[in-house]
N, C-alpha and C. Protein backbone atom coordinates (compact mmCIF):
# COMPACT_ATOMS: atom_id res chain seq x y z
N UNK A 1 147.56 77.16 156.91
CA UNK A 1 148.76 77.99 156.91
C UNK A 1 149.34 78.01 155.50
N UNK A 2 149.39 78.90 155.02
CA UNK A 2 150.33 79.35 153.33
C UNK A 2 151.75 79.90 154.03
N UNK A 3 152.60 79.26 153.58
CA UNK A 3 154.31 79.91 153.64
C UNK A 3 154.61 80.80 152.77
N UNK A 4 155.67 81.11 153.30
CA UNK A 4 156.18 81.94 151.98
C UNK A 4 157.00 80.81 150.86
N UNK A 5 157.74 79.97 151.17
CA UNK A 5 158.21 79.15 150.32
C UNK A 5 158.27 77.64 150.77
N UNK A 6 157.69 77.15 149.93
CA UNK A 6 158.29 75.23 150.60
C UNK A 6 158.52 74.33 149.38
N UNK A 7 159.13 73.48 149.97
CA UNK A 7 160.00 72.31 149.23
C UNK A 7 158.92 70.88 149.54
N UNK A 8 158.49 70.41 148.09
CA UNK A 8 157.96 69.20 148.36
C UNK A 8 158.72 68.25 147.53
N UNK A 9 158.85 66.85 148.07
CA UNK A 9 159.36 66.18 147.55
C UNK A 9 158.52 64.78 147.06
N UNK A 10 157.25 64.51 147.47
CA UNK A 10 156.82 63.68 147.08
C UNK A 10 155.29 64.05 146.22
N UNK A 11 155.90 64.83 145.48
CA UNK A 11 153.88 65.97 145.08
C UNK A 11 153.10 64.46 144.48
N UNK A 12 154.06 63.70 143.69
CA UNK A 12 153.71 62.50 142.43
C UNK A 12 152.91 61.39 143.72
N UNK A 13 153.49 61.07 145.00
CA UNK A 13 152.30 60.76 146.12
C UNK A 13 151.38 60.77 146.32
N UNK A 14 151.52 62.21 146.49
CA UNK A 14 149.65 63.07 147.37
C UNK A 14 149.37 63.46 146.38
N UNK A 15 149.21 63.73 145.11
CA UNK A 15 148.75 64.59 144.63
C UNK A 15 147.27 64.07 144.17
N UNK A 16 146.15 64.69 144.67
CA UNK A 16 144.76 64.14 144.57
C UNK A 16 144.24 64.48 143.17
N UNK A 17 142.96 63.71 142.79
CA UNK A 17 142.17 63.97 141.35
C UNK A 17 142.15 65.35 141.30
N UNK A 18 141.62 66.06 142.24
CA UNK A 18 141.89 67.38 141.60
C UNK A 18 143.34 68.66 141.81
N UNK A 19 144.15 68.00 142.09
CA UNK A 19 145.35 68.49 142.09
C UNK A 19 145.36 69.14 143.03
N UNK A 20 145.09 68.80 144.39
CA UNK A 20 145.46 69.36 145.35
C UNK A 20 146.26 68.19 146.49
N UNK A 21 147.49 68.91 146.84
CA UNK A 21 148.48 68.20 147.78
C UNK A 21 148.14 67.78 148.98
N UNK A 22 148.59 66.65 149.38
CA UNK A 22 147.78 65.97 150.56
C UNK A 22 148.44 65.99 151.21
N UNK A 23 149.86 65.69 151.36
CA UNK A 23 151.35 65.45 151.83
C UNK A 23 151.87 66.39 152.88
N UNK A 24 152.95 65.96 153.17
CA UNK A 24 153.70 67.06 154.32
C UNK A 24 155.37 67.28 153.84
N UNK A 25 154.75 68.98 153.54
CA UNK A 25 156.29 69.12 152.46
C UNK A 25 157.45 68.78 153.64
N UNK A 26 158.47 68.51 152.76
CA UNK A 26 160.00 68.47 153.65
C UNK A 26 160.16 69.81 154.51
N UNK A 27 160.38 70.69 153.35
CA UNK A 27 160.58 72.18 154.21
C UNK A 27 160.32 73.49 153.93
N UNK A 28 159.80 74.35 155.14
CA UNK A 28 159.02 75.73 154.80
C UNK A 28 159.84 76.48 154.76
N UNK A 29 159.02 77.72 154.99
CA UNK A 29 160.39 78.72 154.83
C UNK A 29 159.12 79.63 154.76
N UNK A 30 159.60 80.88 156.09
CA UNK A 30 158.91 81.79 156.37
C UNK A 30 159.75 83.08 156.50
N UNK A 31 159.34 84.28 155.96
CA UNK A 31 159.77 85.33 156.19
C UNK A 31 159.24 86.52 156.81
N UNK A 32 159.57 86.77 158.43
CA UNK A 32 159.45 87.49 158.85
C UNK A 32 158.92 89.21 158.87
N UNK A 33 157.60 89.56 159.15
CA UNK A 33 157.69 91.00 158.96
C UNK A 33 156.67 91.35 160.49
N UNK A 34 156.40 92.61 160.69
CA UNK A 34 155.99 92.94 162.01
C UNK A 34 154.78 91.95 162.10
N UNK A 35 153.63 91.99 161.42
CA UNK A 35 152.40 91.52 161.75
C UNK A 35 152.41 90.19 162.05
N UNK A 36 153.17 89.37 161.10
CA UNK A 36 153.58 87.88 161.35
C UNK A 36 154.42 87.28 162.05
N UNK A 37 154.90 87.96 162.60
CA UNK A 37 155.98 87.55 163.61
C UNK A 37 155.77 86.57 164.67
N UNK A 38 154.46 87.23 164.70
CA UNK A 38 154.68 86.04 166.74
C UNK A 38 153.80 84.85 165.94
N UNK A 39 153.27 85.01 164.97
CA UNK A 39 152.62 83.67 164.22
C UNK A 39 153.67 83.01 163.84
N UNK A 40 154.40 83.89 163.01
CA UNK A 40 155.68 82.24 162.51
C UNK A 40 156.92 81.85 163.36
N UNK A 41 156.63 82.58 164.32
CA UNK A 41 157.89 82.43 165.48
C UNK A 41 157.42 81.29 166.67
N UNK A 42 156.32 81.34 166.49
CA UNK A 42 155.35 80.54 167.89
C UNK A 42 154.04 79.08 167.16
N UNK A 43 153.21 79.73 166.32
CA UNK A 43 152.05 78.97 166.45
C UNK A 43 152.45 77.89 164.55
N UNK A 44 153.45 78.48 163.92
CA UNK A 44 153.52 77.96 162.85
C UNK A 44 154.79 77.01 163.01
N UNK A 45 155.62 77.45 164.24
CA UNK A 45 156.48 76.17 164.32
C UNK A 45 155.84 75.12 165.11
N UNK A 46 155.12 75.05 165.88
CA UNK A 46 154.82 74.17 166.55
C UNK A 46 154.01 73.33 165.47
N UNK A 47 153.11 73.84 164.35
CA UNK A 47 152.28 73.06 163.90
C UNK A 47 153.05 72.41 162.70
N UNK A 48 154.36 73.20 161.83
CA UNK A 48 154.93 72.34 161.28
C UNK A 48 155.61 71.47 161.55
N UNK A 49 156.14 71.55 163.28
CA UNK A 49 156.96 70.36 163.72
C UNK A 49 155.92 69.41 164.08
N UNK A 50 154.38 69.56 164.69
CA UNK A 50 153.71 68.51 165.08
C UNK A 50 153.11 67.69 163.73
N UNK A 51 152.74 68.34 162.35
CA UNK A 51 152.43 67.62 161.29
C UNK A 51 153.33 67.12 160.52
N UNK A 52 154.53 67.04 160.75
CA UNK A 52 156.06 65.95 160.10
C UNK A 52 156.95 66.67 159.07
N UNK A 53 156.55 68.23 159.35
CA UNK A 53 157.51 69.13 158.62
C UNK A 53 158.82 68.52 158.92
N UNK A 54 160.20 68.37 158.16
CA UNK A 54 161.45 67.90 158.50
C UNK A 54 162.26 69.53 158.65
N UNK A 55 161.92 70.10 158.08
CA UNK A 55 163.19 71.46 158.21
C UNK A 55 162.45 72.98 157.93
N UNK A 56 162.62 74.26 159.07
CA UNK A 56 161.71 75.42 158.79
C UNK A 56 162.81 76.15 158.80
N UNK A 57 163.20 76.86 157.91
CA UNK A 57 163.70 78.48 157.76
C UNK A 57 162.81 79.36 158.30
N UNK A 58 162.87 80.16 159.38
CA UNK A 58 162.69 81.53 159.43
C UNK A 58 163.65 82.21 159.54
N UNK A 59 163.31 83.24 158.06
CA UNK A 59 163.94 84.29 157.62
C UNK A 59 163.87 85.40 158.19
N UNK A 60 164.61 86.33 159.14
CA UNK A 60 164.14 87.82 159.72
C UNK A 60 165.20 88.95 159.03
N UNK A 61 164.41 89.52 158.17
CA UNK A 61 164.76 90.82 157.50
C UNK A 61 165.40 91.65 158.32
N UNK A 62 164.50 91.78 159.35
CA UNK A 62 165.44 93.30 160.42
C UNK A 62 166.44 92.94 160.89
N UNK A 63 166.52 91.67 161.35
CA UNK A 63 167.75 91.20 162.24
C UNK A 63 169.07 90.85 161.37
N UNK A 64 168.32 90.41 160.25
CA UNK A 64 169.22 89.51 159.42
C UNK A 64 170.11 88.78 159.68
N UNK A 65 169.00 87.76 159.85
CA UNK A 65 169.72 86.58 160.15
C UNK A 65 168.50 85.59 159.50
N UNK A 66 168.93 84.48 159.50
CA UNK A 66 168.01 83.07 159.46
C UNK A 66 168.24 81.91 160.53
N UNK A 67 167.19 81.51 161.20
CA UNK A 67 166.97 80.45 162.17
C UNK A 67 166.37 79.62 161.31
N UNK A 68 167.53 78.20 161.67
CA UNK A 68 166.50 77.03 160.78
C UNK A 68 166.59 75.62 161.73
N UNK A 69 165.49 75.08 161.90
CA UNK A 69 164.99 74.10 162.66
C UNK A 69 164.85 73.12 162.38
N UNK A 70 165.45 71.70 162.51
CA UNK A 70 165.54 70.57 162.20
C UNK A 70 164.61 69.44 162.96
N UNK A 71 163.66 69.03 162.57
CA UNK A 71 162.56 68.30 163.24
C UNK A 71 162.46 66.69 162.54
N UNK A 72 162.45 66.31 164.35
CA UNK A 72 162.15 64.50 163.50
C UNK A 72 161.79 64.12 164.72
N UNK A 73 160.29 62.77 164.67
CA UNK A 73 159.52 62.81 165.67
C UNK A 73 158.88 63.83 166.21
N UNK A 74 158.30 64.82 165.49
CA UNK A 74 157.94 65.72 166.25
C UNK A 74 158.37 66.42 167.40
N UNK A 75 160.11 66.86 166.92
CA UNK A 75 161.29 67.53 168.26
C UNK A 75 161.65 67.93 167.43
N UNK A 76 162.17 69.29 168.23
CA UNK A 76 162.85 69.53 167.48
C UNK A 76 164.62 69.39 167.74
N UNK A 77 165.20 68.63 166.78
CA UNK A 77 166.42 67.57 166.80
C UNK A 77 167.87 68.64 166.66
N UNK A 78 167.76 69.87 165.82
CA UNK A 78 168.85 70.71 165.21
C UNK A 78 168.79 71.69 165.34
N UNK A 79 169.05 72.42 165.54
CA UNK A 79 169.18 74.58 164.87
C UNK A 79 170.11 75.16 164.99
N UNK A 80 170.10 76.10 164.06
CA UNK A 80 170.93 77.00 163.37
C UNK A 80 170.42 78.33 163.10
N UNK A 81 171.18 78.98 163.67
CA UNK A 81 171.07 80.95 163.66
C UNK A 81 172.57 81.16 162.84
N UNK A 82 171.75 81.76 161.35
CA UNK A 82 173.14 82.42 160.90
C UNK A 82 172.85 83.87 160.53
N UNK A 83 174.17 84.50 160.58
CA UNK A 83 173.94 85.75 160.37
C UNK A 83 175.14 86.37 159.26
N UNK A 84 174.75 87.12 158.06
CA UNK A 84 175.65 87.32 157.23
C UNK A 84 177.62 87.65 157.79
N UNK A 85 178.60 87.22 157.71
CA UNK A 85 178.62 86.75 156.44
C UNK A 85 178.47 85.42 156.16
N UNK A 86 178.06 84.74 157.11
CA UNK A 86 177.88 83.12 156.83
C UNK A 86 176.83 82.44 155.66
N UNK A 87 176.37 81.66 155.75
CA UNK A 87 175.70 80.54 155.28
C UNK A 87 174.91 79.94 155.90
N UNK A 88 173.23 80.00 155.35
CA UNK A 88 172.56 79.47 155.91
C UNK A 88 172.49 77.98 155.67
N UNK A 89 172.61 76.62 156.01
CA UNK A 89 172.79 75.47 155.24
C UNK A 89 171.91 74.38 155.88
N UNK A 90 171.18 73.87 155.03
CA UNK A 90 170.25 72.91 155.18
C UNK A 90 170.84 71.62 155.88
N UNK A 91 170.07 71.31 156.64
CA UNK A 91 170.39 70.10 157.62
C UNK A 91 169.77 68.97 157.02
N UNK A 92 168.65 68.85 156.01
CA UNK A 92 168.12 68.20 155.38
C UNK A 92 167.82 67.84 154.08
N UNK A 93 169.03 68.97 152.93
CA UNK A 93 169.29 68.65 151.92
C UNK A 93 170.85 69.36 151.56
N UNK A 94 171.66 67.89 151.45
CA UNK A 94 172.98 68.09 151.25
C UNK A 94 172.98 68.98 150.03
N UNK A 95 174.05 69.85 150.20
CA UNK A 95 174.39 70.99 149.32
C UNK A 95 173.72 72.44 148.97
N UNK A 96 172.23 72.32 150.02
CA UNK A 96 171.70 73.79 149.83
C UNK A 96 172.10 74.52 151.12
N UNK A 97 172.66 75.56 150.19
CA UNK A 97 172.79 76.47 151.01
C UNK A 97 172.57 78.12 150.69
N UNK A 98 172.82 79.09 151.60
CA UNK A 98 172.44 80.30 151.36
C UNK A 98 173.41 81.30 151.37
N UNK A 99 173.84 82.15 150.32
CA UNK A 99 174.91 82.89 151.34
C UNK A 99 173.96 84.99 151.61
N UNK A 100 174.19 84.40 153.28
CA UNK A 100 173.33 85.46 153.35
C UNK A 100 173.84 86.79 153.10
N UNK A 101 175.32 86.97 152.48
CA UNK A 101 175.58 88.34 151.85
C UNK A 101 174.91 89.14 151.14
N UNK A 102 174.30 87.86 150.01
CA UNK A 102 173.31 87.94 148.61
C UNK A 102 172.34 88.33 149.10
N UNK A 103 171.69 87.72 150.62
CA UNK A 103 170.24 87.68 150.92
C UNK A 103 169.91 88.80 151.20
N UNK A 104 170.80 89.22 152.48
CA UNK A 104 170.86 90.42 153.15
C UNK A 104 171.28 91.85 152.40
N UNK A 105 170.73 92.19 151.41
CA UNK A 105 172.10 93.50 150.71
C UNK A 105 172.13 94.60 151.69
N UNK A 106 172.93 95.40 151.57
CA UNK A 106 173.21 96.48 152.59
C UNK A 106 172.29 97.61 151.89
């Protein structure tokens, strides 16, 4: 699975002789479009919550909004649906946040 964006925090860990990551980033971040949809809505959360992903953004353009999922033990522990004018805000790194005004433009 390739995301659209993720956050690693331990690359200096995993990072193998030939520079490829072994690890399980903190958090993904997927953005929604027709073809991918029922993949990152269904078969990509289950596999980042069962391999020790801690936090998934999915981003949906049409709806505009962001759902973000907070996982520990392989559960999922948190979530959050925001929709402009709010803030999307990380459950797993104090102080990020989103403001989906910016995200969403009209």
């Amino acid at each position: 699975m390739q995301p659209d964006l993720l956050i690693i925090c331990d690359l200096d860990d995993y990072l193998n002789d030939q520079d490829y990551y072994l690890g399980v980033p903190s958090l993904m971040v997927e953005i929604l479009s027709e073809s991918t949809q029922g993949k990152d809505l269904v078969k990509k959360l289950d596999l980042y919550m069962e391999c020790g992903v801690k936090e998934y953004w999915i981003i949906d353009p049409s709806e505009k909004k962001v759902i973000i999922y907070h996982f520990k033990d392989q559960k999922i522990t948190q979530t959050a649906m925001c929709k402009p004018p709010e803030s999307a805000r990380s459950f797993l790194f104090e102080g990020l946040s989103v403001e989906l005004n910016r995200l969403f433009k009209p």
